[in-house]
C-alpha atoms as a PDB file:
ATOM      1  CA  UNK A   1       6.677 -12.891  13.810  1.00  0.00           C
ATOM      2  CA  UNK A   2       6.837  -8.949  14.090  1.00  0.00           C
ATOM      3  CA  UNK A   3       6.367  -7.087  16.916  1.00  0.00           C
ATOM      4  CA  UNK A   4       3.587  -4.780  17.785  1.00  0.00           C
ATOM      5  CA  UNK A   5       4.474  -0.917  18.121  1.00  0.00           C
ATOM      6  CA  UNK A   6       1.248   0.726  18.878  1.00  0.00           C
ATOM      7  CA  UNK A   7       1.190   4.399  18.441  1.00  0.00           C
ATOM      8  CA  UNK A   8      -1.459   7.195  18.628  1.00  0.00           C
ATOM      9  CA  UNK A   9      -2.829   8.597  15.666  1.00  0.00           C
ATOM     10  CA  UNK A  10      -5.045  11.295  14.781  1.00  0.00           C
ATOM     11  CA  UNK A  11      -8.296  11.726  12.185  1.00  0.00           C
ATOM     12  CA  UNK A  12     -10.054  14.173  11.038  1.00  0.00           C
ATOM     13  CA  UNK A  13     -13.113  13.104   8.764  1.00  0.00           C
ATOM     14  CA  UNK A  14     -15.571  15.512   7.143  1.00  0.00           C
ATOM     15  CA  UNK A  15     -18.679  16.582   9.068  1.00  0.00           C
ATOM     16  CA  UNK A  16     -22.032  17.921   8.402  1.00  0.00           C
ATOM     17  CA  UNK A  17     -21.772  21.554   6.803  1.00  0.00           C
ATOM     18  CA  UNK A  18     -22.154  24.271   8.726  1.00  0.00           C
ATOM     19  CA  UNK A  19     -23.041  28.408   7.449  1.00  0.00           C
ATOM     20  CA  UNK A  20     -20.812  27.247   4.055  1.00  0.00           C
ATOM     21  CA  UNK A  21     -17.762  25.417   5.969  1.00  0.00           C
ATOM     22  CA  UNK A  22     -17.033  22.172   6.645  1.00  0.00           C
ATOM     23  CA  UNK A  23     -16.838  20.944  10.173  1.00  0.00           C
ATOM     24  CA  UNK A  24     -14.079  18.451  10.997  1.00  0.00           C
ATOM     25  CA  UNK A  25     -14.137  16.114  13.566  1.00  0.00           C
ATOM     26  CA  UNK A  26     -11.207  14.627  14.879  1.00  0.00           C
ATOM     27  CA  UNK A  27     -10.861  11.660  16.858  1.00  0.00           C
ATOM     28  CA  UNK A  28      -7.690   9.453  17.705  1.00  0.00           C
ATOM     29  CA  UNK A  29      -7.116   5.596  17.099  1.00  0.00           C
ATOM     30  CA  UNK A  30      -4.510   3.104  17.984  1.00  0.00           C
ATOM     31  CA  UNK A  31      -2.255   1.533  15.048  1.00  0.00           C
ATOM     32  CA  UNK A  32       0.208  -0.894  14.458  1.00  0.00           C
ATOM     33  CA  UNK A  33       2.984   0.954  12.851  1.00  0.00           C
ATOM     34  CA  UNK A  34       5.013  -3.113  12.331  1.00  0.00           C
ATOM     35  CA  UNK A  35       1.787  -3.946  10.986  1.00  0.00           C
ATOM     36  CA  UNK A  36       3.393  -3.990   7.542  1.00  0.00           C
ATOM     37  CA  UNK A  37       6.598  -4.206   6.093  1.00  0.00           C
ATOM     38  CA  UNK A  38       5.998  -1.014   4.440  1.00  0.00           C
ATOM     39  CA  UNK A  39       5.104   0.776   7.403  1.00  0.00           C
ATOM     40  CA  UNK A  40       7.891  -0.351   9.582  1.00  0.00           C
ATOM     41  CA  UNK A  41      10.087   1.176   7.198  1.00  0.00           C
ATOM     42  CA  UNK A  42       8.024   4.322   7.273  1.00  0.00           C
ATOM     43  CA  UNK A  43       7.742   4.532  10.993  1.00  0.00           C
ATOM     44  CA  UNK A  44      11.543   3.819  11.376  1.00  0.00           C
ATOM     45  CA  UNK A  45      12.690   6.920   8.748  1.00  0.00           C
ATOM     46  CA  UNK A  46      13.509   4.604   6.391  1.00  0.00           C
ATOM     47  CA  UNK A  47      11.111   5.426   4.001  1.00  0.00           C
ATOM     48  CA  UNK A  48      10.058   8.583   2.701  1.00  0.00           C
ATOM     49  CA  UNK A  49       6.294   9.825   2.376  1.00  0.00           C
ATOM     50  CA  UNK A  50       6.702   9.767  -1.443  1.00  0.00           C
ATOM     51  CA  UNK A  51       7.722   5.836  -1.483  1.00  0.00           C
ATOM     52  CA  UNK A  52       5.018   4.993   1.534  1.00  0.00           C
ATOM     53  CA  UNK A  53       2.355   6.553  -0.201  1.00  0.00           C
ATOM     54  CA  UNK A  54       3.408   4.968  -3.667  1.00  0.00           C
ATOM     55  CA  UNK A  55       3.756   1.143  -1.837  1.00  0.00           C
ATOM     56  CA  UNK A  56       0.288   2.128  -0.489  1.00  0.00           C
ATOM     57  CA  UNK A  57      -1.227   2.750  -3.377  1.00  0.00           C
ATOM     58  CA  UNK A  58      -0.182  -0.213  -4.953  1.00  0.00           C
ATOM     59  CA  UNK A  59      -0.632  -2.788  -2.077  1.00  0.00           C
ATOM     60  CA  UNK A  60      -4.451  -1.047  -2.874  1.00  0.00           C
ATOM     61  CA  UNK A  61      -4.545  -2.077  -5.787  1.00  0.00           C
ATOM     62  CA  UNK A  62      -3.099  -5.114  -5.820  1.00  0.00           C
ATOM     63  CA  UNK A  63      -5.849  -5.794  -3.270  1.00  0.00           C
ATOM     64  CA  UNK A  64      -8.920  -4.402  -5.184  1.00  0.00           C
ATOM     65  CA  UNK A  65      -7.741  -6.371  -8.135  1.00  0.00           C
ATOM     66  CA  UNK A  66      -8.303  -9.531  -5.719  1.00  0.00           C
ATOM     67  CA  UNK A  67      -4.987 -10.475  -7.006  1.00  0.00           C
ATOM     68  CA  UNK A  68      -4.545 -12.788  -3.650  1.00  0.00           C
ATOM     69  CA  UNK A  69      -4.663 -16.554  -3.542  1.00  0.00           C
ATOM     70  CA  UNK A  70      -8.282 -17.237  -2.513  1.00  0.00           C
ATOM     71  CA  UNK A  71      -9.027 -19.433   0.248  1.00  0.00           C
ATOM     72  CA  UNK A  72     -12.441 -22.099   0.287  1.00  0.00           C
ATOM     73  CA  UNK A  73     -14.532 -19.572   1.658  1.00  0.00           C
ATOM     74  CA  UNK A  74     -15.050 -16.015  -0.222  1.00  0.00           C
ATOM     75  CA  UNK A  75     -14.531 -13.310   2.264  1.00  0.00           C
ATOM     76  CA  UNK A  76     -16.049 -10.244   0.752  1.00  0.00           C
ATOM     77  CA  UNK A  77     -14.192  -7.075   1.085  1.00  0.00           C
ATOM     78  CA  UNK A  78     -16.224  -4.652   3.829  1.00  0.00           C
ATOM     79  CA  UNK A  79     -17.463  -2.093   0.842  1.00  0.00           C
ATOM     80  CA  UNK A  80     -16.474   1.282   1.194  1.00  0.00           C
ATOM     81  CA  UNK A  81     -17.458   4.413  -0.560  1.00  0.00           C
ATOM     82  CA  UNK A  82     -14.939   5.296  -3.050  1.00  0.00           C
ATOM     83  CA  UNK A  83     -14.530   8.748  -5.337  1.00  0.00           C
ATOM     84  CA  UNK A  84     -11.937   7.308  -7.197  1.00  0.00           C
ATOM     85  CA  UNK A  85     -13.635   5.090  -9.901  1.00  0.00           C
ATOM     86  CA  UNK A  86     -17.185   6.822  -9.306  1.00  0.00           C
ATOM     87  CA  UNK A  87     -19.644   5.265 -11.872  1.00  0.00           C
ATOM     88  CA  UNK A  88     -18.105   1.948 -12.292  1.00  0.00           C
ATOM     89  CA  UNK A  89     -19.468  -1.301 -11.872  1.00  0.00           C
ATOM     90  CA  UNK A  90     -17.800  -3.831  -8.872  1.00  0.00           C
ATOM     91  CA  UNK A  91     -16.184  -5.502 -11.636  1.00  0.00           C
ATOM     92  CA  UNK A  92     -15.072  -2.131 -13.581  1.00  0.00           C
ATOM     93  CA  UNK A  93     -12.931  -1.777 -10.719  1.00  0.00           C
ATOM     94  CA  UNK A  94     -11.589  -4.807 -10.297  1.00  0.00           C
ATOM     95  CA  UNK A  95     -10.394  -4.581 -13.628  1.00  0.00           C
ATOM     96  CA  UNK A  96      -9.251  -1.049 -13.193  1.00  0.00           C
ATOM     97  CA  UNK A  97      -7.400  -1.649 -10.205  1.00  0.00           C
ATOM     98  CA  UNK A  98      -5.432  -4.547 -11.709  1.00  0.00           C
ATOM     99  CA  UNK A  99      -4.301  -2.340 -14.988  1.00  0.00           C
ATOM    100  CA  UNK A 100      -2.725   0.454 -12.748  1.00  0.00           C
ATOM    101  CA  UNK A 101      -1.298  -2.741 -10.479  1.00  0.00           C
ATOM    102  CA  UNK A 102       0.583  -4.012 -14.189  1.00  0.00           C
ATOM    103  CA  UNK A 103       0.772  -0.534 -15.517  1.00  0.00           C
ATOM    104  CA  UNK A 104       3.093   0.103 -11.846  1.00  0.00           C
ATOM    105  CA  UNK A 105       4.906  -3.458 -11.948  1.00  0.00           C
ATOM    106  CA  UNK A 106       5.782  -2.808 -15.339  1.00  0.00           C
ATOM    107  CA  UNK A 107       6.863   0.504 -14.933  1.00  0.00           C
ATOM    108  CA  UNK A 108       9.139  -0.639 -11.834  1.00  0.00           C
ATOM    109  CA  UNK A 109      10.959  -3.242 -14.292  1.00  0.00           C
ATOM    110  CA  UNK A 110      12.415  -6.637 -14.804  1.00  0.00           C
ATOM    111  CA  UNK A 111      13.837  -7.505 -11.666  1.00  0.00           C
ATOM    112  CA  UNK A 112      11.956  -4.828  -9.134  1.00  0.00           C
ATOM    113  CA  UNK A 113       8.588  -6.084  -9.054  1.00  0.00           C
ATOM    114  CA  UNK A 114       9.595  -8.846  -7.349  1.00  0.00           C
ATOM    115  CA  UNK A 115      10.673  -7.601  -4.162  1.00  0.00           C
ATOM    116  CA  UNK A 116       7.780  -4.876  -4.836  1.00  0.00           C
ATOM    117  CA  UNK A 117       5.640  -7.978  -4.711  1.00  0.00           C
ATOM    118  CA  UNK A 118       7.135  -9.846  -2.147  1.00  0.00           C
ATOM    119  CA  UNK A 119       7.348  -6.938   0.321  1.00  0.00           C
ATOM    120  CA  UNK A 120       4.379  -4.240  -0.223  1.00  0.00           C
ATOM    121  CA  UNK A 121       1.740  -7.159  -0.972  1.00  0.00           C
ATOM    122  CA  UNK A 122       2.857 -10.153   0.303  1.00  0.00           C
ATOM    123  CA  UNK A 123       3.940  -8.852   3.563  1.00  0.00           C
ATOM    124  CA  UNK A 124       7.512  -9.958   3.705  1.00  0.00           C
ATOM    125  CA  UNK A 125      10.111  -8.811   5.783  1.00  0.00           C
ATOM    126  CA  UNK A 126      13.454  -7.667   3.657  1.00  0.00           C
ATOM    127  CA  UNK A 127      15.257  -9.719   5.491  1.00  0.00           C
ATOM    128  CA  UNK A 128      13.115 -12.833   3.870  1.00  0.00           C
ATOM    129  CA  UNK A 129      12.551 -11.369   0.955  1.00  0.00           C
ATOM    130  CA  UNK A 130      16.390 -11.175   0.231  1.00  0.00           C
ATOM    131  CA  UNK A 131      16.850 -14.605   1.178  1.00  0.00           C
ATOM    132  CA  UNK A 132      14.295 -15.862  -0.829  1.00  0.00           C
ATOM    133  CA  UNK A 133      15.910 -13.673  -4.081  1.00  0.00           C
ATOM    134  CA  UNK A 134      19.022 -14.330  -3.085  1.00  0.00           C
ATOM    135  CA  UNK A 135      20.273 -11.578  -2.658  1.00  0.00           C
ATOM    136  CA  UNK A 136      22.947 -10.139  -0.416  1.00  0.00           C
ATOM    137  CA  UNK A 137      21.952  -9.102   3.024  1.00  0.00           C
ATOM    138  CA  UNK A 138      21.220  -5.572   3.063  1.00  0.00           C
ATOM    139  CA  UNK A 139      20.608  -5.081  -0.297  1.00  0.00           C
ATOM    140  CA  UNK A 140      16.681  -4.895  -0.756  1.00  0.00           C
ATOM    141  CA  UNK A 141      16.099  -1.705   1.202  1.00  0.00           C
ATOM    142  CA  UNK A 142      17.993   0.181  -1.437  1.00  0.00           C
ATOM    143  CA  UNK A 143      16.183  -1.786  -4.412  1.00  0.00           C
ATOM    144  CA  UNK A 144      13.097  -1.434  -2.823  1.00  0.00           C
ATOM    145  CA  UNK A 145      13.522   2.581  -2.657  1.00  0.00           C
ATOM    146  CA  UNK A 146      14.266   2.329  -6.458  1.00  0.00           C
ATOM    147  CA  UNK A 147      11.596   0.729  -6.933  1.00  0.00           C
ATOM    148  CA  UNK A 148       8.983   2.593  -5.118  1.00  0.00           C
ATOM    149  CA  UNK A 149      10.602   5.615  -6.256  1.00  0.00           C
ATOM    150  CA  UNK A 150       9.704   4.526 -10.244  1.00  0.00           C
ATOM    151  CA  UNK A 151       5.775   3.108  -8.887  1.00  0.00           C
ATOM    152  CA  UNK A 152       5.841   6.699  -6.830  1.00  0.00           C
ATOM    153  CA  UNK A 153       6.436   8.596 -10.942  1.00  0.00           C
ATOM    154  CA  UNK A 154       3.702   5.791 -12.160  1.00  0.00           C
ATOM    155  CA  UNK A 155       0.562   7.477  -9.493  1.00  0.00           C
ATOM    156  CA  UNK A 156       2.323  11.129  -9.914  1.00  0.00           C
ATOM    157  CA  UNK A 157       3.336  10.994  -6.356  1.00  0.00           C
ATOM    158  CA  UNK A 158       5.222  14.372  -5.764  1.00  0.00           C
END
């Protein structure tokens, strides 16, 4: 089970407009930085911004591709306004979503989107997801930069 680390973080959304400039308001909210994997090694410097941002991106994916064993119930995603697809259909995106989610794993190669898997959208520690690969102790931080670095190139993540 991982620990909480709750730390302070800061917002700014987009306001009403105001004599032709956008107002920002700015507001602060509480997160879990050992929320994820991923973000652990963020938090902790072992990740750079480049490889966060790319494991985000595909952990968003993954997850608007409803790639994710379903459970009895359907839990409906809460839906959120997106600029991204703009003018596609629920489904449109679904499907979009999961072609940039193989375009990535593919792009990562044989043998990387495994631990991409197992750690940016299954939530496992590298620890466990060594063990499970079995691989060396140690040795999945350094495949999992590789990895993010080559899904980083797939988004154009500079």
């Amino acid at each position: 089970m991982q620990q909480r680390k709750l730390v302070e973080r800061e917002l700014t959304e987009e306001g009403p407009r105001r004599r032709g400039g956008a107002q920002r308001a700015r507001r602060s909210v509480t997160v879990n930085v050992g929320e994820s994997p991923l973000s652990w090694l963020h938090a902790h410097g072992h990740l750079e911004d480049r490889l966060y941002d790319a494991g985000e991106r595909l952990r968003s994916d993954y997850e608007r591709a409803q790639l994710a064993p379903s459970v009895t119930m359907r839990w409906d995603p809460v839906r959120v306004k997106s600029t991204g697809d703009a003018g596609l259909t629920p489904g449109e995106r679904q499907i979009a979503a999961r072609a940039r989610f193989d375009g990535a794993l593919a792009l990562a190669g044989r043998g990387l989107e495994d631990v991409l898997w197992r750690v940016v959208c299954a939530g496992e520690t590298l620890p466990v997801a060594e063990k499970a690969l079995g691989w060396p102790a140690r040795s999945g931080k350094l495949v999992l930069k590789l990895a993010l670095d080559r899904v980083a190139d797939f988004y154009r993540i500079t």
